[in-house]
PDB file of N, CA and C in Angstrom:
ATOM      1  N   UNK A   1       0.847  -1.176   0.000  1.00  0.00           N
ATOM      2  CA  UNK A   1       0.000   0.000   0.000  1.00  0.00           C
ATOM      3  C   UNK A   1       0.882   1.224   0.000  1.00  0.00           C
ATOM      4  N   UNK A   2       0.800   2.030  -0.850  1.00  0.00           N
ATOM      5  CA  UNK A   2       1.720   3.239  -1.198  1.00  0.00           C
ATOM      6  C   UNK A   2       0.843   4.213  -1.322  1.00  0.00           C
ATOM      7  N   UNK A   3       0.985   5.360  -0.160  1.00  0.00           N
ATOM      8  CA  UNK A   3       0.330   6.497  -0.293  1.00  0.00           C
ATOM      9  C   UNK A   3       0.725   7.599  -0.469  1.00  0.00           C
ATOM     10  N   UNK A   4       0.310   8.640  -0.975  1.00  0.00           N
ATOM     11  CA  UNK A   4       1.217  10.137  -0.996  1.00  0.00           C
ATOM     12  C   UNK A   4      -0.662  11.203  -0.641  1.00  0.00           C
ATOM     13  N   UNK A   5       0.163  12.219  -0.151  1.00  0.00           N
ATOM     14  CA  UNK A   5      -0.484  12.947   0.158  1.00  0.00           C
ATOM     15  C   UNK A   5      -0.338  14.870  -1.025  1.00  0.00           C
ATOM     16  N   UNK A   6      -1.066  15.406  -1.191  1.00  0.00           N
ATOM     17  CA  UNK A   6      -1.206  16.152  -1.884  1.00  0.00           C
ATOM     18  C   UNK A   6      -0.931  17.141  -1.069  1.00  0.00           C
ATOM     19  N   UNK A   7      -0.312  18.593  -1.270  1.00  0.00           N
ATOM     20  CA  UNK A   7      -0.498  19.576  -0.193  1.00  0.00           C
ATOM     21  C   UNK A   7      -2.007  19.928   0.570  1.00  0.00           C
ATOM     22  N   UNK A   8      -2.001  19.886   1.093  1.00  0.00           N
ATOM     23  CA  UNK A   8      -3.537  20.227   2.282  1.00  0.00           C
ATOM     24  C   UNK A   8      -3.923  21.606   1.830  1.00  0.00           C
ATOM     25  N   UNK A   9      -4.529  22.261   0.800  1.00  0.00           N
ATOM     26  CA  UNK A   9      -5.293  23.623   0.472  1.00  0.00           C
ATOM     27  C   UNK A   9      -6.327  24.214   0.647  1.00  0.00           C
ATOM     28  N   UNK A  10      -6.771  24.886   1.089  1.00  0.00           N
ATOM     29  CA  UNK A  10      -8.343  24.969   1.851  1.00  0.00           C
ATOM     30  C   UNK A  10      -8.813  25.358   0.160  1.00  0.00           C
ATOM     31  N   UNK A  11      -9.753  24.959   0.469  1.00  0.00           N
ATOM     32  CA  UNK A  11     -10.963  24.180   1.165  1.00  0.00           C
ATOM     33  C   UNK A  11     -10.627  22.592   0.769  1.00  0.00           C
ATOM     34  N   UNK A  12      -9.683  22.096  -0.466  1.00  0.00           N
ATOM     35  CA  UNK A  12      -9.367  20.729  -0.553  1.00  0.00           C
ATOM     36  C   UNK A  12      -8.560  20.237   0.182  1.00  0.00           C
ATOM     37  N   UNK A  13      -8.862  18.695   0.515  1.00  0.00           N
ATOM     38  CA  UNK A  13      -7.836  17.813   0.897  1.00  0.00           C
ATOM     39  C   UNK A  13      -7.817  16.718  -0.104  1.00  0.00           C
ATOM     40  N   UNK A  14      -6.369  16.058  -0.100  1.00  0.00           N
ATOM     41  CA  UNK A  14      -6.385  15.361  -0.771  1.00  0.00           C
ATOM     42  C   UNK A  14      -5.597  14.231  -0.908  1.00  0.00           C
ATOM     43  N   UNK A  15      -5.844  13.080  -0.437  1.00  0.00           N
ATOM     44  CA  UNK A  15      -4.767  11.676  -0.299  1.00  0.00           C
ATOM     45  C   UNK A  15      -5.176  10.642  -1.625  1.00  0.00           C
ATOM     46  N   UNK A  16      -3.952  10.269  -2.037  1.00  0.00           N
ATOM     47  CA  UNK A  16      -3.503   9.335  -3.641  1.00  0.00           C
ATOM     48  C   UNK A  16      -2.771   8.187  -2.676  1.00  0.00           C
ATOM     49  N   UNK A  17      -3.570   6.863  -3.334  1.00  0.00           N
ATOM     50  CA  UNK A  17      -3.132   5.576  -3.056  1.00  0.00           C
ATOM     51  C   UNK A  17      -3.121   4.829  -4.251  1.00  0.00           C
ATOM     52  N   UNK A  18      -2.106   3.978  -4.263  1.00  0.00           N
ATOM     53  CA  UNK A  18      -2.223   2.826  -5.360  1.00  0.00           C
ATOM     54  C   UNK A  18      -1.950   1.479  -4.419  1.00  0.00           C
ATOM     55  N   UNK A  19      -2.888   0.636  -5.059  1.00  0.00           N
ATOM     56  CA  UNK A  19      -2.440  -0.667  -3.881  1.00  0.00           C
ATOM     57  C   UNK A  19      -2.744  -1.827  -5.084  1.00  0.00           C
ATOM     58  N   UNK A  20      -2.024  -3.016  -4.998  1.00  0.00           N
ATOM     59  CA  UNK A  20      -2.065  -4.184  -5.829  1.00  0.00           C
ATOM     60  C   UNK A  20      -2.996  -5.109  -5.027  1.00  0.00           C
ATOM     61  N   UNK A  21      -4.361  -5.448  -5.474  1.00  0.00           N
ATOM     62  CA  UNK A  21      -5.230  -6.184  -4.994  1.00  0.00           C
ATOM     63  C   UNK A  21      -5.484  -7.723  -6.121  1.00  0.00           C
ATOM     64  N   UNK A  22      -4.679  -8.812  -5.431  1.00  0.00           N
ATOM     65  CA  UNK A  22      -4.391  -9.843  -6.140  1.00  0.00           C
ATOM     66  C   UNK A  22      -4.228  -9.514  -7.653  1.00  0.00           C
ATOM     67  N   UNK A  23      -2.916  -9.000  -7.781  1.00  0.00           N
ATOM     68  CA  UNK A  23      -2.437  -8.665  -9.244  1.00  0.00           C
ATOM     69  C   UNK A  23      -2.955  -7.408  -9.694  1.00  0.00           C
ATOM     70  N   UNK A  24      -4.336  -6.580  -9.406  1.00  0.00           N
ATOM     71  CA  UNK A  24      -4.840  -5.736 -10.248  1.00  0.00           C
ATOM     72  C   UNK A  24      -4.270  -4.495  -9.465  1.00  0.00           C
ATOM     73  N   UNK A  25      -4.145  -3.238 -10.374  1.00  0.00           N
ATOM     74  CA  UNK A  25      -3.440  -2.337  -9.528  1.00  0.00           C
ATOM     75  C   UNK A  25      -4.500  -1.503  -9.690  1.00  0.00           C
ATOM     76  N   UNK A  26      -5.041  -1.028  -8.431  1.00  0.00           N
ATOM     77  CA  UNK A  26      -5.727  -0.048  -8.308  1.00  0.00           C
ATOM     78  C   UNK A  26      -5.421   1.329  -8.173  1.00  0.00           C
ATOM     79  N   UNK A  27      -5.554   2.446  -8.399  1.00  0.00           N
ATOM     80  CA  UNK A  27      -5.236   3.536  -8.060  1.00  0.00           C
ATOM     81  C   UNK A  27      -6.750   4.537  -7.221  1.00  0.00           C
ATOM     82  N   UNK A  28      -6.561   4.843  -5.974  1.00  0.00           N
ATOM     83  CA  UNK A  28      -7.650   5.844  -5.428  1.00  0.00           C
ATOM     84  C   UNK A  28      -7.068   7.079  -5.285  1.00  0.00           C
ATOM     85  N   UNK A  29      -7.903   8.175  -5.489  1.00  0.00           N
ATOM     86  CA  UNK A  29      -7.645   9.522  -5.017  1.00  0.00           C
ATOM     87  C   UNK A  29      -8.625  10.204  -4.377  1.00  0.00           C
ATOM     88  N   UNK A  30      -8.508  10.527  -2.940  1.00  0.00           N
ATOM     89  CA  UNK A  30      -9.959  11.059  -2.170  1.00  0.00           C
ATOM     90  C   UNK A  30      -9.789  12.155  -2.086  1.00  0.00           C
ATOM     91  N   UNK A  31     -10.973  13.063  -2.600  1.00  0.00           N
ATOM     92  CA  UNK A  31     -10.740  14.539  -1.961  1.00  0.00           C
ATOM     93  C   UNK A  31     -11.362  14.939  -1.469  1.00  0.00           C
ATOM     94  N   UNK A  32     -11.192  15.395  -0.361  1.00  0.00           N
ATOM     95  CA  UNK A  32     -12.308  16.032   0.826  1.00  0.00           C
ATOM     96  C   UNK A  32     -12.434  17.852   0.253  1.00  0.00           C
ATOM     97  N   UNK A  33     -14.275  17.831  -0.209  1.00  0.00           N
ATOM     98  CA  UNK A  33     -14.387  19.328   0.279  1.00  0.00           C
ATOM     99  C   UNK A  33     -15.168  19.819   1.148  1.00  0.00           C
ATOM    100  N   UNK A  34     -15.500  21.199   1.419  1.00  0.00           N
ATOM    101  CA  UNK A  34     -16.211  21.586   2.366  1.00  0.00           C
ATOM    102  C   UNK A  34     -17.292  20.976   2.474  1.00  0.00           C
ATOM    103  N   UNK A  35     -18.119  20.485   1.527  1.00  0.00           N
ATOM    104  CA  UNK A  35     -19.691  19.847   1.341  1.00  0.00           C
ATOM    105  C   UNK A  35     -19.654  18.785   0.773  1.00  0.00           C
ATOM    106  N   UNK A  36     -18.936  18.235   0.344  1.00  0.00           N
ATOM    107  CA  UNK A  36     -18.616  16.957  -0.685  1.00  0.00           C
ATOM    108  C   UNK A  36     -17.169  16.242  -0.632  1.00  0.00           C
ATOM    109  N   UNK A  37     -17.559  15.084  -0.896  1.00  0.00           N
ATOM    110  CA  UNK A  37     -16.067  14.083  -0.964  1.00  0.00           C
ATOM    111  C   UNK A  37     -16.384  13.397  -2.659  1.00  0.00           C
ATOM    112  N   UNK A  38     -14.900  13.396  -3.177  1.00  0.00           N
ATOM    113  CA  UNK A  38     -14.982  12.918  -4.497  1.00  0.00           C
ATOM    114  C   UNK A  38     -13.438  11.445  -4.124  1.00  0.00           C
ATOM    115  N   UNK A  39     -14.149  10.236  -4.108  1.00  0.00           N
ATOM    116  CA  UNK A  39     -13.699   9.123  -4.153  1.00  0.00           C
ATOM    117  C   UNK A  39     -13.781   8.744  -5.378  1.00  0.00           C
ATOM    118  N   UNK A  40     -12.256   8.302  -6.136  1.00  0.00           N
ATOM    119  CA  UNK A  40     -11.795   8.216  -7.262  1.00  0.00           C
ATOM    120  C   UNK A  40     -10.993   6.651  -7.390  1.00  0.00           C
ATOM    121  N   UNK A  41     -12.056   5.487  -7.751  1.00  0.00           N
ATOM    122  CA  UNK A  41     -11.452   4.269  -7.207  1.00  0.00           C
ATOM    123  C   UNK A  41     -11.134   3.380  -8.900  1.00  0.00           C
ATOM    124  N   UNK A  42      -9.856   3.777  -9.016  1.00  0.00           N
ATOM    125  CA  UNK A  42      -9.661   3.264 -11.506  1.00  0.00           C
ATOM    126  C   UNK A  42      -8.816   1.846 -11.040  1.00  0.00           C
ATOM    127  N   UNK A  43      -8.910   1.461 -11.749  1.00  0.00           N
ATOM    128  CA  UNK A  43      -7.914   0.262 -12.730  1.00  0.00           C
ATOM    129  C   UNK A  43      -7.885   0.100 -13.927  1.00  0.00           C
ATOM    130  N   UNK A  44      -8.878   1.156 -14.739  1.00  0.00           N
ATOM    131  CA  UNK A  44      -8.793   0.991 -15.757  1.00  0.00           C
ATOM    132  C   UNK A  44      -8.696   2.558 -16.280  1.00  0.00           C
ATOM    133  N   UNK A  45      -7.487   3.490 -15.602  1.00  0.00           N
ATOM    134  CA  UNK A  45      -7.099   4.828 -15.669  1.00  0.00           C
ATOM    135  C   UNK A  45      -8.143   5.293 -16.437  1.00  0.00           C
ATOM    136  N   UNK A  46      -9.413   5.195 -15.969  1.00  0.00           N
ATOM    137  CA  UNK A  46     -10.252   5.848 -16.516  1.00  0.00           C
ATOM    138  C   UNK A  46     -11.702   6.004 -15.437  1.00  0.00           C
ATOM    139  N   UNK A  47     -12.271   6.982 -15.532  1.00  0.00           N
ATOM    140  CA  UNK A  47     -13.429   7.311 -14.542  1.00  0.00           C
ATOM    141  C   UNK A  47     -14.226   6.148 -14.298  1.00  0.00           C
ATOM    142  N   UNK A  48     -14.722   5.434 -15.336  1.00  0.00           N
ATOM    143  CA  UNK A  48     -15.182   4.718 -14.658  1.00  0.00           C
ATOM    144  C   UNK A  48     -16.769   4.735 -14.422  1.00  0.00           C
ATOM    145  N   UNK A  49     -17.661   4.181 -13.807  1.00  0.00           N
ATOM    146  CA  UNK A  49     -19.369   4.904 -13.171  1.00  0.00           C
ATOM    147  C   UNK A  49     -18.882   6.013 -12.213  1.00  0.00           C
ATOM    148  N   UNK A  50     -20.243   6.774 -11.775  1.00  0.00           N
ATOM    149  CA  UNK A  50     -20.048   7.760 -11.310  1.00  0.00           C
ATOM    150  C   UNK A  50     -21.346   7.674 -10.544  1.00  0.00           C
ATOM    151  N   UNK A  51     -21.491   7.609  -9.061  1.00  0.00           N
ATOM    152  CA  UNK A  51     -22.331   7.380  -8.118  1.00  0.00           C
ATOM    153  C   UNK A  51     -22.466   8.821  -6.775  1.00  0.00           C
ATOM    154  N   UNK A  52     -23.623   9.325  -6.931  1.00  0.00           N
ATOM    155  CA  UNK A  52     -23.764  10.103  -5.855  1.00  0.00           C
ATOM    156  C   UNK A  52     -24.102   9.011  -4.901  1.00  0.00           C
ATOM    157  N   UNK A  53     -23.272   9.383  -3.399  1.00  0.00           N
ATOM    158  CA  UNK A  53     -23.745   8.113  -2.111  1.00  0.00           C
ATOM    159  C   UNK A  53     -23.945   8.998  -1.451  1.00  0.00           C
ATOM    160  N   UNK A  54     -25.194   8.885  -0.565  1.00  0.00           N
ATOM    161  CA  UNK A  54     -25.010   9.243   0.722  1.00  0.00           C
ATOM    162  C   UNK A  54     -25.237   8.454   1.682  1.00  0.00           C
ATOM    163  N   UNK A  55     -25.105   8.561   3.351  1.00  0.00           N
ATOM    164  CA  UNK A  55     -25.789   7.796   3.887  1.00  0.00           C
ATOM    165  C   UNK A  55     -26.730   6.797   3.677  1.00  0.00           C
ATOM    166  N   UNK A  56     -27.490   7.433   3.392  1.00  0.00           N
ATOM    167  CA  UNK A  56     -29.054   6.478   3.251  1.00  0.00           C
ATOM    168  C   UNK A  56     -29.442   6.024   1.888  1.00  0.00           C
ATOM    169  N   UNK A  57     -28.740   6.736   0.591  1.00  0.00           N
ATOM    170  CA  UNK A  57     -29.197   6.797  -0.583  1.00  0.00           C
ATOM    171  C   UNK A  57     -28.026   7.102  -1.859  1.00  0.00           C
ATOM    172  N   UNK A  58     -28.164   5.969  -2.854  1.00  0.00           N
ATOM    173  CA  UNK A  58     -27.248   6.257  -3.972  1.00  0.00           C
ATOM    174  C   UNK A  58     -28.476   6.328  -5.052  1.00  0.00           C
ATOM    175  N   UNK A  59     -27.354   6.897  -6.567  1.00  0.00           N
ATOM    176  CA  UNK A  59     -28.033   7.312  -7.560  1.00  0.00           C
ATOM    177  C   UNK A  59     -26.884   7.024  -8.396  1.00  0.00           C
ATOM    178  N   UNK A  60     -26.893   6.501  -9.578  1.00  0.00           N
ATOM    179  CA  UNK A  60     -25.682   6.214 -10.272  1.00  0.00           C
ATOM    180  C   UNK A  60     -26.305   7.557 -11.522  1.00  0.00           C
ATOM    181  N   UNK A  61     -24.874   8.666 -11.524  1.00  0.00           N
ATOM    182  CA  UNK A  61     -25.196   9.153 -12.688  1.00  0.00           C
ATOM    183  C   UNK A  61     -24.887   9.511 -14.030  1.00  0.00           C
ATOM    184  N   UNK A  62     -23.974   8.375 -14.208  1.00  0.00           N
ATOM    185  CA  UNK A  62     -23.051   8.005 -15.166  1.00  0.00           C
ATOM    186  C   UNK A  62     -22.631   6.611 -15.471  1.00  0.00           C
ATOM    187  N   UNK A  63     -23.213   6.118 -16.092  1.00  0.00           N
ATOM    188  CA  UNK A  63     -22.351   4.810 -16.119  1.00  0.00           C
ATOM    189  C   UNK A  63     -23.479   3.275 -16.197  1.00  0.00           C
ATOM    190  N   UNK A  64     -22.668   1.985 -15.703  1.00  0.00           N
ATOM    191  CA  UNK A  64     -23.455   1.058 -15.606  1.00  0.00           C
ATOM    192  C   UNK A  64     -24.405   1.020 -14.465  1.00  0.00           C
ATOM    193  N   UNK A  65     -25.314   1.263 -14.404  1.00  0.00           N
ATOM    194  CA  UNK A  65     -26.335   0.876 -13.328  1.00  0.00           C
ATOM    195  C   UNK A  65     -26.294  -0.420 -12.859  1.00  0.00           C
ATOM    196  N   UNK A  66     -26.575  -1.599 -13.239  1.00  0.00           N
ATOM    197  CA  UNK A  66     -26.634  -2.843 -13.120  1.00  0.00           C
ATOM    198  C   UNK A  66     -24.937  -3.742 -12.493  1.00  0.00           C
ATOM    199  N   UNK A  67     -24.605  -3.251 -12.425  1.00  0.00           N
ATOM    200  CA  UNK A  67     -22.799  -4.031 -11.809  1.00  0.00           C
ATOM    201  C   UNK A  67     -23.321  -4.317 -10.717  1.00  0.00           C
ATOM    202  N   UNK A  68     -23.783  -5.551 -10.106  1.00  0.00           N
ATOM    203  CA  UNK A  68     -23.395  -5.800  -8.628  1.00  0.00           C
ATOM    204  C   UNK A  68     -22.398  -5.442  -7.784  1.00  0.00           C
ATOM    205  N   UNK A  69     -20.668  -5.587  -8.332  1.00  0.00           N
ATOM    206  CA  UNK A  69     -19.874  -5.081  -7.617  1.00  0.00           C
ATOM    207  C   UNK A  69     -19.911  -4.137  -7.296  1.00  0.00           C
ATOM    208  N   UNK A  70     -20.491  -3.017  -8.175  1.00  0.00           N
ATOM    209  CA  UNK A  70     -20.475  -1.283  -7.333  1.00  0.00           C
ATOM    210  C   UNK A  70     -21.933  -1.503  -6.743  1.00  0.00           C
ATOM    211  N   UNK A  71     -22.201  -2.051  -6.533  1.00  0.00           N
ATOM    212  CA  UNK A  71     -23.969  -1.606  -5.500  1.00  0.00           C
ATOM    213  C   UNK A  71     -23.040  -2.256  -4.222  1.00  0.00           C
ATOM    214  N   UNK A  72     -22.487  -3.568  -4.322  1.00  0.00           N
ATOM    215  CA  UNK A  72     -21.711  -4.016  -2.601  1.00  0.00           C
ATOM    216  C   UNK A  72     -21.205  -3.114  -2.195  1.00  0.00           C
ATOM    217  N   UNK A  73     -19.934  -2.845  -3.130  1.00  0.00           N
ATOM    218  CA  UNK A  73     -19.085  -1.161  -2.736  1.00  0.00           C
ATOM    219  C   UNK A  73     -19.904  -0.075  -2.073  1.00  0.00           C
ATOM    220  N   UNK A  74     -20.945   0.217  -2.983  1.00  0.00           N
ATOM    221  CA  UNK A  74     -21.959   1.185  -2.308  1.00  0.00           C
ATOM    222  C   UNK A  74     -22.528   1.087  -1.422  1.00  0.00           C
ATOM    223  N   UNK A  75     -22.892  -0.135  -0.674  1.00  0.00           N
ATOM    224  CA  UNK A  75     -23.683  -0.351   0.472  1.00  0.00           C
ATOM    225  C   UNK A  75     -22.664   0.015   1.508  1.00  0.00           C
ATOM    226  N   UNK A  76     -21.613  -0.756   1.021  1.00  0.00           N
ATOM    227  CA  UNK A  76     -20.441  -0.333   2.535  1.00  0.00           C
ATOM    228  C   UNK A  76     -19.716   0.628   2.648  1.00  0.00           C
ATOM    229  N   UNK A  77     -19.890   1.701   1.704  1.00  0.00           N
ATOM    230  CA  UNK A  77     -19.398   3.118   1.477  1.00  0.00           C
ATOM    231  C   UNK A  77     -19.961   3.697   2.605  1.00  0.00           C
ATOM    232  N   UNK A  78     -21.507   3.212   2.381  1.00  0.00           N
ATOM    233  CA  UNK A  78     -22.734   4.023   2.998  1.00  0.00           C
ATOM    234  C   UNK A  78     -22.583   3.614   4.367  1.00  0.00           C
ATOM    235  N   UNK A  79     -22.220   2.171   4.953  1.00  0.00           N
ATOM    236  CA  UNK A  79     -22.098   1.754   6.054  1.00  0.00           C
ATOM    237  C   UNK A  79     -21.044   2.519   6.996  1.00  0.00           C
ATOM    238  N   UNK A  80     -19.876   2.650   6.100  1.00  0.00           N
ATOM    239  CA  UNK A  80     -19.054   3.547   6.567  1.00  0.00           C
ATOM    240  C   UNK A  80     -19.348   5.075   6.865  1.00  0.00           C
ATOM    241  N   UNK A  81     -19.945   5.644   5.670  1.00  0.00           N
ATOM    242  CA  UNK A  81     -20.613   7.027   6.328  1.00  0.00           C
ATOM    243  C   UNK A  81     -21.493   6.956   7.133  1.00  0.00           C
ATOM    244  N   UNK A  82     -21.957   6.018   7.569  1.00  0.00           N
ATOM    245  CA  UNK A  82     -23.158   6.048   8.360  1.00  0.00           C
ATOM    246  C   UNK A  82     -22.432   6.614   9.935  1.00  0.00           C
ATOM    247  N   UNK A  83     -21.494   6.339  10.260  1.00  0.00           N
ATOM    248  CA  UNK A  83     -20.687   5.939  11.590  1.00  0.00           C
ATOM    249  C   UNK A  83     -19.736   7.243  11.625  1.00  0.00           C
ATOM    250  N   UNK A  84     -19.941   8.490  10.188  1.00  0.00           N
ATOM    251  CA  UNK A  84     -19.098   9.211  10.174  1.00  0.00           C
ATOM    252  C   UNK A  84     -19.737  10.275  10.436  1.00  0.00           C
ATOM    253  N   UNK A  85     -19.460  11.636  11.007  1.00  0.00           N
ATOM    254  CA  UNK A  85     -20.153  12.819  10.796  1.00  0.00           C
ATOM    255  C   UNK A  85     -19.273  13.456   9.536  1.00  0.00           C
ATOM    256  N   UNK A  86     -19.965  13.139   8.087  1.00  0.00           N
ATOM    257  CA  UNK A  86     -18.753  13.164   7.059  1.00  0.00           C
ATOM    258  C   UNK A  86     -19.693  14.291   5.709  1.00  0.00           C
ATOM    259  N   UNK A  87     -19.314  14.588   4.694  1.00  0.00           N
ATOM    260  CA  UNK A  87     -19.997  15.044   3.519  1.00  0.00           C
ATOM    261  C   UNK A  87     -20.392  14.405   2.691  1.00  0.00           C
ATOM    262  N   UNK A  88     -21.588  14.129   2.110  1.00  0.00           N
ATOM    263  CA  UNK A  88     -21.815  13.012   1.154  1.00  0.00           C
ATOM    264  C   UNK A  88     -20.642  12.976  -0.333  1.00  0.00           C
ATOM    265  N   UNK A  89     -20.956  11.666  -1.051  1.00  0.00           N
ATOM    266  CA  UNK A  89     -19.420  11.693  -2.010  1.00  0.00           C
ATOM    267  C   UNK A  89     -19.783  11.348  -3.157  1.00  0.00           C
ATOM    268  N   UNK A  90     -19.321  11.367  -4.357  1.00  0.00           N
ATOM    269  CA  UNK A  90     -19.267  11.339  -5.575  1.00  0.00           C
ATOM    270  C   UNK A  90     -18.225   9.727  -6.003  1.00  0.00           C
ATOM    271  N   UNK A  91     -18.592   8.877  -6.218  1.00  0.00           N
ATOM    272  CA  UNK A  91     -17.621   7.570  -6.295  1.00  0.00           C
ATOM    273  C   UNK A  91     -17.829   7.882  -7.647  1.00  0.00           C
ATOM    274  N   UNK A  92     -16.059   7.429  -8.142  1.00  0.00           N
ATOM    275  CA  UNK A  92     -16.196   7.420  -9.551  1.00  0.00           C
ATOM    276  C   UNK A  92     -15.320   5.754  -8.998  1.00  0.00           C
ATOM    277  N   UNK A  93     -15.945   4.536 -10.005  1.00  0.00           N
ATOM    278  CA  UNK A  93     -15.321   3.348 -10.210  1.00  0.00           C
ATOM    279  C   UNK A  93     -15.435   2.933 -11.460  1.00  0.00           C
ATOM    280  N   UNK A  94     -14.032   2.188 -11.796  1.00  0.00           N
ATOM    281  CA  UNK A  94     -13.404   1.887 -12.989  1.00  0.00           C
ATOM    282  C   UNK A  94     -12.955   0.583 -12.831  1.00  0.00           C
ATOM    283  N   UNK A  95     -13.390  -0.590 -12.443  1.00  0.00           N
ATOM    284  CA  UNK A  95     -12.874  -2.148 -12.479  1.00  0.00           C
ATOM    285  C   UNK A  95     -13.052  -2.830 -13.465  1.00  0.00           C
ATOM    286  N   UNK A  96     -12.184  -3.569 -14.263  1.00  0.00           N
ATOM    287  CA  UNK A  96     -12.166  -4.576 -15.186  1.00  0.00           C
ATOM    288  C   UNK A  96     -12.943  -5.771 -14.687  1.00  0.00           C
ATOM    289  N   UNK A  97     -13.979  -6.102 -15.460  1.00  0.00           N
ATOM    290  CA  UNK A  97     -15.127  -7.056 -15.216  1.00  0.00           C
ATOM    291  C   UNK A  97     -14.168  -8.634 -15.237  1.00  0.00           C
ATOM    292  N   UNK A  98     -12.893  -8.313 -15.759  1.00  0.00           N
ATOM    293  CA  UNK A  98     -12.172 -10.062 -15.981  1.00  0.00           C
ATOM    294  C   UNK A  98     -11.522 -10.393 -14.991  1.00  0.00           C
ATOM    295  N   UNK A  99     -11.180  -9.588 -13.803  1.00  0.00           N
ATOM    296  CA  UNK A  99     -10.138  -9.585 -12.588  1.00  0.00           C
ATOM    297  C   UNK A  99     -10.567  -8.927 -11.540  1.00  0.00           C
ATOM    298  N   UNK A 100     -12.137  -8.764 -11.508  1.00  0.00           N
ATOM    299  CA  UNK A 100     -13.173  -8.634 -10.278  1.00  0.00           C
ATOM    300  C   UNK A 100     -13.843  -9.676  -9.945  1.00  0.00           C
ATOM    301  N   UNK A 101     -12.705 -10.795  -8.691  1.00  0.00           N
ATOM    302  CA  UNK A 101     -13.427 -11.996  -8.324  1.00  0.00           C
ATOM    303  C   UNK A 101     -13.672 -10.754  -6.929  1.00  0.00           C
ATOM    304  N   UNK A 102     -14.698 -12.017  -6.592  1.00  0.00           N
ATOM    305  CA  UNK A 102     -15.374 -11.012  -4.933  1.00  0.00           C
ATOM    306  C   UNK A 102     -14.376 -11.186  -3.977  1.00  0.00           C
ATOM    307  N   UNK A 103     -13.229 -11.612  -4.316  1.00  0.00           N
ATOM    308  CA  UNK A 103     -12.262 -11.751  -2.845  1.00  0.00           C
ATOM    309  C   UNK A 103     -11.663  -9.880  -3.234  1.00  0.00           C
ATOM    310  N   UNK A 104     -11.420  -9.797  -4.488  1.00  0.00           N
ATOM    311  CA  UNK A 104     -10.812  -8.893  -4.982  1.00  0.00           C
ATOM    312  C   UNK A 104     -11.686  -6.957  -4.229  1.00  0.00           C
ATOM    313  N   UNK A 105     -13.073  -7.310  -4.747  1.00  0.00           N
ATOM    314  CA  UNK A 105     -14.338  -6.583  -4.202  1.00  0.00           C
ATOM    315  C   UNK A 105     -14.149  -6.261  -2.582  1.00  0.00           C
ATOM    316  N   UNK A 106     -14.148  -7.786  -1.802  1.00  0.00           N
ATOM    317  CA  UNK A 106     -13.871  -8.125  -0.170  1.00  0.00           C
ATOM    318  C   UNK A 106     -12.766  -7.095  -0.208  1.00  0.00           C
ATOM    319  N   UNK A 107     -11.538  -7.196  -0.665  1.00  0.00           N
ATOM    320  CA  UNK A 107     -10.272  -6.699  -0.529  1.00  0.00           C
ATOM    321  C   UNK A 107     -10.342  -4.849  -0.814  1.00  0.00           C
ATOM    322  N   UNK A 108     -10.866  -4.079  -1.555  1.00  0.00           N
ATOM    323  CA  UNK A 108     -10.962  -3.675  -2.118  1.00  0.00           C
ATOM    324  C   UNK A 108     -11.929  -2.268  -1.127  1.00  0.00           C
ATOM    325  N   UNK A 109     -13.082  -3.175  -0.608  1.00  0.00           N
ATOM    326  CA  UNK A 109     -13.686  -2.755   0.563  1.00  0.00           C
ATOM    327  C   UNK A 109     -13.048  -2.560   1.757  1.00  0.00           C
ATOM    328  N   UNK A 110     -12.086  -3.461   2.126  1.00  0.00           N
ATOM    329  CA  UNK A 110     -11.578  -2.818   3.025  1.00  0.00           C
ATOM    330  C   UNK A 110     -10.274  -1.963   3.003  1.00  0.00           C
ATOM    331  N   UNK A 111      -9.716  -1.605   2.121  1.00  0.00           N
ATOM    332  CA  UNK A 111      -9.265  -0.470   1.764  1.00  0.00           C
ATOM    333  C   UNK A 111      -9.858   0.986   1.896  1.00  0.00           C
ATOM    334  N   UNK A 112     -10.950   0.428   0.927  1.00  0.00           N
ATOM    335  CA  UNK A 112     -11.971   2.217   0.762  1.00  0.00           C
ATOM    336  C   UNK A 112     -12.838   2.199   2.585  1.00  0.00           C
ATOM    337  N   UNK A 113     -12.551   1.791   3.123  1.00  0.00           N
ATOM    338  CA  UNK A 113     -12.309   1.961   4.859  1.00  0.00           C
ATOM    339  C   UNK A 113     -12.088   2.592   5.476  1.00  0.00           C
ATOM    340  N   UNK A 114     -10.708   2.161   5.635  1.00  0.00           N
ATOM    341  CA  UNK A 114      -9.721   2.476   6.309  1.00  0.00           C
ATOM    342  C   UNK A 114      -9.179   3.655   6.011  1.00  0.00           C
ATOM    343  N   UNK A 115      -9.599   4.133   4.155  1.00  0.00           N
ATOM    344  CA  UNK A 115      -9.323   5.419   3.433  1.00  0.00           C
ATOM    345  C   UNK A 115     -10.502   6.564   4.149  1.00  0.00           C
ATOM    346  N   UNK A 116     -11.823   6.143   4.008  1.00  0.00           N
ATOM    347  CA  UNK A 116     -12.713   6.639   4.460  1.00  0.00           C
ATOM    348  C   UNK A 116     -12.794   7.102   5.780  1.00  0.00           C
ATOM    349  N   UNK A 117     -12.689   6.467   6.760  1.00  0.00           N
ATOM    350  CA  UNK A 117     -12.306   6.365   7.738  1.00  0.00           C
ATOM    351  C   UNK A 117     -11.082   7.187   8.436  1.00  0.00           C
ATOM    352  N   UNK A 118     -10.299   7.478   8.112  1.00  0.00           N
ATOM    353  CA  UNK A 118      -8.541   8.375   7.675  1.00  0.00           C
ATOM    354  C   UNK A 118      -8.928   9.309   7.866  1.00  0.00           C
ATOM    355  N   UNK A 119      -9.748   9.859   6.748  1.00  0.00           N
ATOM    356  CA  UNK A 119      -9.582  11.129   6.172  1.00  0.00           C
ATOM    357  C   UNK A 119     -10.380  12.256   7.490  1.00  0.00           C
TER     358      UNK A 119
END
């Protein structure tokens, strides 16, 4: 797990991770703003879907609707904000459908955690 941090600028924050989750290399970039968080989760250096989450409620507004893997992601995004006094977030995800087994998903989740969680 290799992280770097961005200079801290008001009103943004901003932490860059890349982590190898059984072979696939992920890259995240979270940015905290005053009213909003933009979680940036590629492997395929590209945006990816694009999901308003909040607490209680997602809306995908870009992208595949139907992926099971991003609705799990999304539930435990939400599980995690639930426990946070946090800003709702913007998930952009980008996973290759050939090297998303659910251990990978499992793995993957608990990363965007511990990131969530961090910040």
């Amino acid at each position: 797990l290799m992280a770097a941090s961005a200079p801290s600028s008001f009103p943004v924050s901003t932490k860059k991770r890349c982590v190898s989750i059984d072979g696939t290399r992920v890259e995240i970039i979270h940015n905290v703003f005053t009213s909003k968080q933009l979680l940036i989760v590629t492997a395929l250096d590209k945006i990816g879907t694009l999901v308003n989450v909040t607490k209680s409620d997602s809306r995908v507004l870009i992208g595949n609707r139907e992926d099971i893997r991003i609705d799990v992601i999304i539930k435990q995004i939400q599980q995690s904000l639930s426990n946070l006094d946090t800003a709702p977030l913007i998930l952009s995800i980008g996973l290759p459908k050939e090297s998303s087994s659910p251990q990978l998903v499992k793995k993957l989740i608990k990363v965007l955690d511990v990131i969530l969680q961090g910040h």
